[in-house]
Protein backbone atom coordinates (compact mmCIF):
# COMPACT_ATOMS: atom_id res chain seq x y z
CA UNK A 1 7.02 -16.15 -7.98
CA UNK A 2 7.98 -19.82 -7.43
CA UNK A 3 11.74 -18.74 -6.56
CA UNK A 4 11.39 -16.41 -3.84
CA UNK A 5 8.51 -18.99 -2.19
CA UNK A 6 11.99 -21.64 -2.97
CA UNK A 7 14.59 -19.36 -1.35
CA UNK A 8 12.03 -18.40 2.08
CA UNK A 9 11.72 -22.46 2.34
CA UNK A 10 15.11 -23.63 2.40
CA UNK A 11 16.18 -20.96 4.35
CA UNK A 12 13.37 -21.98 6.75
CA UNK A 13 15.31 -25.59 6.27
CA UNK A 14 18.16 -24.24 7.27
CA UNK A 15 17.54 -22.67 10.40
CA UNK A 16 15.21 -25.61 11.52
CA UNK A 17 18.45 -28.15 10.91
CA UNK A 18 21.16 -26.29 12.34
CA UNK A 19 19.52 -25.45 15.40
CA UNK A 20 19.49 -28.23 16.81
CA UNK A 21 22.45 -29.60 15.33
CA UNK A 22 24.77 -26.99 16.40
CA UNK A 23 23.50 -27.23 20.13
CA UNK A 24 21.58 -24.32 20.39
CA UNK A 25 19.63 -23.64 23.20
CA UNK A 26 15.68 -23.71 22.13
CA UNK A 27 15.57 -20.39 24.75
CA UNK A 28 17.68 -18.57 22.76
CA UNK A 29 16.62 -19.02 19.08
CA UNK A 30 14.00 -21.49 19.03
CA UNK A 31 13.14 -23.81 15.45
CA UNK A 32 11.22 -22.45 13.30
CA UNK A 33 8.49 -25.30 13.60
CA UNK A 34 8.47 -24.50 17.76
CA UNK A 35 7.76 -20.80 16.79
CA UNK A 36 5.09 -21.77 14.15
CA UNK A 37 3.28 -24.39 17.36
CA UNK A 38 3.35 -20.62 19.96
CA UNK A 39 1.87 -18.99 16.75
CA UNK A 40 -0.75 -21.74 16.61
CA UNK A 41 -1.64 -21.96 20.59
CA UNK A 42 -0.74 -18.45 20.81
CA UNK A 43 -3.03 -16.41 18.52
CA UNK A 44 -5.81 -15.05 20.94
CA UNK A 45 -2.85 -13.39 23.16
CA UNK A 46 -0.54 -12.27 19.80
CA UNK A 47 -3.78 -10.53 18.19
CA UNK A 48 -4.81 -9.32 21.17
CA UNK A 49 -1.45 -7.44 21.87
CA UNK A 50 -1.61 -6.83 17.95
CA UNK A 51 -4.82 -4.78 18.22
CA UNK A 52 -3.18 -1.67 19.45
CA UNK A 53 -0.09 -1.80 17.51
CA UNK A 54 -2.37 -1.84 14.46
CA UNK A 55 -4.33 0.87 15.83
CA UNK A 56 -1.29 2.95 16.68
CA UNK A 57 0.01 2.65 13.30
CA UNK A 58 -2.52 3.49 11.26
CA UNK A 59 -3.41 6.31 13.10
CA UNK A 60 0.40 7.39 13.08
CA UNK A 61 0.61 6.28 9.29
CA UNK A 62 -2.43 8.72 8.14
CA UNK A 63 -1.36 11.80 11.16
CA UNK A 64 2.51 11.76 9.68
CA UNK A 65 1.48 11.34 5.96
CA UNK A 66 -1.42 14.03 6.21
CA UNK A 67 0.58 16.28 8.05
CA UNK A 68 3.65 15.77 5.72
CA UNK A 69 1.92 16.89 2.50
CA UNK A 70 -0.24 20.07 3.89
CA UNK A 71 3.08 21.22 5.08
CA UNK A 72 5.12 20.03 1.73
CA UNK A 73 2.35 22.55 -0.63
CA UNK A 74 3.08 24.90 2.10
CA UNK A 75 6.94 24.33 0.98
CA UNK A 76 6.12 24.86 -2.16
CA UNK A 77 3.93 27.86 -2.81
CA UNK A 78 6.22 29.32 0.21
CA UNK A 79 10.35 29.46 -0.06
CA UNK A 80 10.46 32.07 3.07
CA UNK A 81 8.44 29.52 5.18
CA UNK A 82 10.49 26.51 3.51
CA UNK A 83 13.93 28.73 4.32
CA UNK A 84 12.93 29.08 8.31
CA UNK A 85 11.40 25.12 8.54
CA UNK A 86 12.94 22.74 6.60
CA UNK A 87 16.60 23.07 8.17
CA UNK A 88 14.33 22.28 11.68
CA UNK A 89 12.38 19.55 10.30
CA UNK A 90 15.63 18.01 8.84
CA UNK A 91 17.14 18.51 12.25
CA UNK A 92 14.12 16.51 14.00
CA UNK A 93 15.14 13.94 11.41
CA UNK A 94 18.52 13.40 12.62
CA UNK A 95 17.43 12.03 15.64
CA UNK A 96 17.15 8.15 16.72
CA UNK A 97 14.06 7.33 17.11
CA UNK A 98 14.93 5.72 20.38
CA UNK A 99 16.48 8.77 21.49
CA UNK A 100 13.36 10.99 21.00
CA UNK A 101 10.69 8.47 21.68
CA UNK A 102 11.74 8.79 25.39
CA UNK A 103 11.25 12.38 25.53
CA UNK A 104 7.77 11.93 23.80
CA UNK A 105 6.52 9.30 26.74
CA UNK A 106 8.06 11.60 29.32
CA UNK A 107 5.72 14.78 27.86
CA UNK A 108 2.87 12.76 26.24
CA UNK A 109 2.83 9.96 29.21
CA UNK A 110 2.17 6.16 28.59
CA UNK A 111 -0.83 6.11 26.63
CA UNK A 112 -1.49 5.36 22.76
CA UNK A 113 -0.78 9.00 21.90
CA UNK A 114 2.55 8.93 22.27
CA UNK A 115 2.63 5.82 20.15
CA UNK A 116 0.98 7.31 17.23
CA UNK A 117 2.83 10.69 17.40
CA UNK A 118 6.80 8.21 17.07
CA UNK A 119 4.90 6.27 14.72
CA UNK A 120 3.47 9.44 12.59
CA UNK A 121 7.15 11.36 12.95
CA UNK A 122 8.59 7.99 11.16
CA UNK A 123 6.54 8.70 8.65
CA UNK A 124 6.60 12.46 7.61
CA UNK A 125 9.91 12.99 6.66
CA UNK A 126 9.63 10.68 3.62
CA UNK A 127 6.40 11.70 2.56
CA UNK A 128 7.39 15.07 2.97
CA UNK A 129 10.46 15.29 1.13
CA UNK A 130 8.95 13.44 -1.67
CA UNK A 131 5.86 14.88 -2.09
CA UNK A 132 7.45 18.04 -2.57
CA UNK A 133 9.97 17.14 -4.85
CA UNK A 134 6.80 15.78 -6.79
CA UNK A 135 4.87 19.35 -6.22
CA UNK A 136 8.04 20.68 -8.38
CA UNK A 137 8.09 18.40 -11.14
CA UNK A 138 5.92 20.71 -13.70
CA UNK A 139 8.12 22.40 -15.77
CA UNK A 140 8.80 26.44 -16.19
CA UNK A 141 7.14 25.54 -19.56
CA UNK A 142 3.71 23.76 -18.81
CA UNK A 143 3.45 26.67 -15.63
CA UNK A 144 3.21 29.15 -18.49
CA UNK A 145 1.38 27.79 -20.40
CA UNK A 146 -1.07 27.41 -16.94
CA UNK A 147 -0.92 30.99 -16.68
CA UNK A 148 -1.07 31.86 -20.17
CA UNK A 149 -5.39 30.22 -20.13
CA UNK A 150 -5.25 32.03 -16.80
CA UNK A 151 -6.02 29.36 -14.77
CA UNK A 152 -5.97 29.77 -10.62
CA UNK A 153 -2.82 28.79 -8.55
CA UNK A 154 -5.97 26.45 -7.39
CA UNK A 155 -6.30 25.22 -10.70
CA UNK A 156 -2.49 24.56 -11.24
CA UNK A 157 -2.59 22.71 -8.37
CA UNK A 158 -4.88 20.51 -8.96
CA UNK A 159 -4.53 19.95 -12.46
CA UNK A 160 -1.02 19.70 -13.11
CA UNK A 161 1.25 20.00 -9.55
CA UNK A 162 -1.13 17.76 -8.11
CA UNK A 163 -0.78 14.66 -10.74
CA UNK A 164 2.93 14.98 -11.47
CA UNK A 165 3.26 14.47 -7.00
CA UNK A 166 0.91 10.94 -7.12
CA UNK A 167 3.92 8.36 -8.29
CA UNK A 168 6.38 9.57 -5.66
CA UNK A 169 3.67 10.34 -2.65
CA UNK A 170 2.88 6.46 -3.16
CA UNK A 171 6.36 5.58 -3.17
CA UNK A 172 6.53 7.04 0.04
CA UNK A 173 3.42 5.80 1.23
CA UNK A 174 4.59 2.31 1.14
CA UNK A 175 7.89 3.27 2.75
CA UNK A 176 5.73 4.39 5.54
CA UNK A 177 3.27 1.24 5.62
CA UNK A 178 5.97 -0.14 6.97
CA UNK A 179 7.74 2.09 9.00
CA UNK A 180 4.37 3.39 11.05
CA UNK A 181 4.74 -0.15 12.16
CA UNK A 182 8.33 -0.05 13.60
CA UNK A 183 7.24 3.41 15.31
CA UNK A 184 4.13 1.67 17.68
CA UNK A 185 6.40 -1.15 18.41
CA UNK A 186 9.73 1.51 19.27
CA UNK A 187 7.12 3.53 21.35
CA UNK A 188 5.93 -0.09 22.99
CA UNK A 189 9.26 -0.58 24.04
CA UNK A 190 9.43 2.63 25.83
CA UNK A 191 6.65 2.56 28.13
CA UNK A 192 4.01 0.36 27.48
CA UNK A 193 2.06 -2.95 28.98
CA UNK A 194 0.01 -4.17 25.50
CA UNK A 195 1.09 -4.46 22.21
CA UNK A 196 3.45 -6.00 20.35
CA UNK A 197 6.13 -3.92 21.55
CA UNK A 198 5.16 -4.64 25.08
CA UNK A 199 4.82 -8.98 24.27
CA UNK A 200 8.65 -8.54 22.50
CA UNK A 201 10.48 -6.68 25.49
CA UNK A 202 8.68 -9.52 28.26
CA UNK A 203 9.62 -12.08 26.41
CA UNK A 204 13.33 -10.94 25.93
CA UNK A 205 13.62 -10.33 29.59
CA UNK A 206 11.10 -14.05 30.63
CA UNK A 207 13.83 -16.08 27.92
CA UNK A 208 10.49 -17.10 25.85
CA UNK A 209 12.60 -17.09 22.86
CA UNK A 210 8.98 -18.51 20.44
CA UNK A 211 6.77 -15.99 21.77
CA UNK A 212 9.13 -13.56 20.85
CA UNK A 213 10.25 -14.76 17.73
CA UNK A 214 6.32 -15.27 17.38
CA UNK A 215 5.80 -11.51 17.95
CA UNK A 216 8.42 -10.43 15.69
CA UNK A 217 6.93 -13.03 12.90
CA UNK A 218 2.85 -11.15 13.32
CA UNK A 219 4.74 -7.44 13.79
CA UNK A 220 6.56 -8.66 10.36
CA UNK A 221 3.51 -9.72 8.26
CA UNK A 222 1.77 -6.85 9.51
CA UNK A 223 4.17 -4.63 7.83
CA UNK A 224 4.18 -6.80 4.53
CA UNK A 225 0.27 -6.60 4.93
CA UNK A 226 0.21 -2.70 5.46
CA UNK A 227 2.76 -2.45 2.42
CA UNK A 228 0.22 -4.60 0.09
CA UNK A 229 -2.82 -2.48 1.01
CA UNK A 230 -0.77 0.46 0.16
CA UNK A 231 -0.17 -1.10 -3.37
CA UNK A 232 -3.54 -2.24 -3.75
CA UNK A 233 -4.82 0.84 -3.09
CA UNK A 234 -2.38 2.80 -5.70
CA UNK A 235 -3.12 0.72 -8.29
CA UNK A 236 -6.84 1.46 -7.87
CA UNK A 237 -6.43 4.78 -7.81
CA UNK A 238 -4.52 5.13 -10.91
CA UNK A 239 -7.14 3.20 -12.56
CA UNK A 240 -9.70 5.87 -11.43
CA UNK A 241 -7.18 8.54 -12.24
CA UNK A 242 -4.96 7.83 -15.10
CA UNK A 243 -4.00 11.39 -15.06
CA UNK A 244 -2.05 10.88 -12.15
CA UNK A 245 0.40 8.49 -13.61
């Protein structure tokens, strides 16, 4: 633990010597000390613009995730509806984010729906993909011997599909704690006058290189914050559900 806390600080050394020895203009990449003093005097307006980024996210996080696994059992228990879909849903995949969040402001306007829709499409494909290579994971063997004490495809489900899919839907659960964050800030930038998104692209274009380096720090921890809950709340739940392991 002590190393990575030794690596972050002398990087953080770094940058706050050879700023201002190599000339650089505080405007463009301000010291790390002058972003920490805007964090300080800052806070009210950061957490303020924060408030709907967090908002965004989580709503995206649990509308892309929830979404992703009712349609991954459908996958599953369905290979003519996983035939027709999945080649669409991969081709929705394929494109930038920045190239469809446009479209999405343009039908959905400027409000936080179109946030949490870029932020929820961020994080389905993940979840999907894994949670229904983890639906598969029971073998021909243990499905016969399911069938074999006749128990329901409801029954299968929950008892063995269900428990074998819990390592790798958490696996992609933190992938999206942190990418539901990148999608409010992306949807921000397209069209928006609050949130972190919104603080990042007015500072860019006002040269207030610490309140943007300030935003980026909060939109950062935020994401390492999401990713610990996610943990957190994994390890509790194998606890309660060893099974699941």
């Amino acid at each position: 633990m002590i190393l990575p806390v030794i690596g972050a600080l002398s990087l953080l050394a770094a940058w706050q010597w050879l700023v201002p020895a190599l000339g650089v203009p505080a405007y463009i990449v301000p010291t790390p000390a002058a972003v920490l003093r805007t964090f300080a005097t800052e806070w009210r307006f950061l957490l303020q613009n924060a408030v709907p980024t967090w908002l965004e996210a989580v709503l995206g996080f649990l509308l892309g995730n929830a979404f992703a696994v009712l349609m991954a059992i459908v996958f599953v228990y369905s290979r003519r509806f996983r035939a027709a879909y999945f080649p669409v849903v991969l081709l929705f995949n394929t494109i930038p984010v920045l190239a469809l969040a446009p479209i999405i402001i343009l039908i959905f306007g400027l409000g936080m729906l179109p946030k949490v829709i870029i932020a929820a499409l961020l994080c389905f494909f993940p979840t999907l993909v894994n949670m229904a290579r983890g639906l598969q994971l029971a073998t021909v063997n243990e499905l016969e011997l399911m069938h074999v004490l006749s128990a329901s495809h409801w029954e299968t489900f929950w008892r063995l599909r269900a428990p074998r899919s819990i390592p790798l839907l958490f696996a992609s659960l933190r992938i999206s704690a942190t990418t539901c964050i990148i999608g409010a800030i992306v949807g921000e930038w397209i069209g928006s006058n609050q949130g972190l998104g919104a603080v990042i692209i007015q500072s860019t274009f006002n040269y207030q290189a610490e309140k943007l380096f300030a935003a980026v720090l909060l939109a950062s921890l935020s994401g390492i914050t999401f990713f610990t809950v996610v943990t957190q709340i994994e390890q509790i739940f194998h606890r309660l559900l060893p099974q699941g392991n």
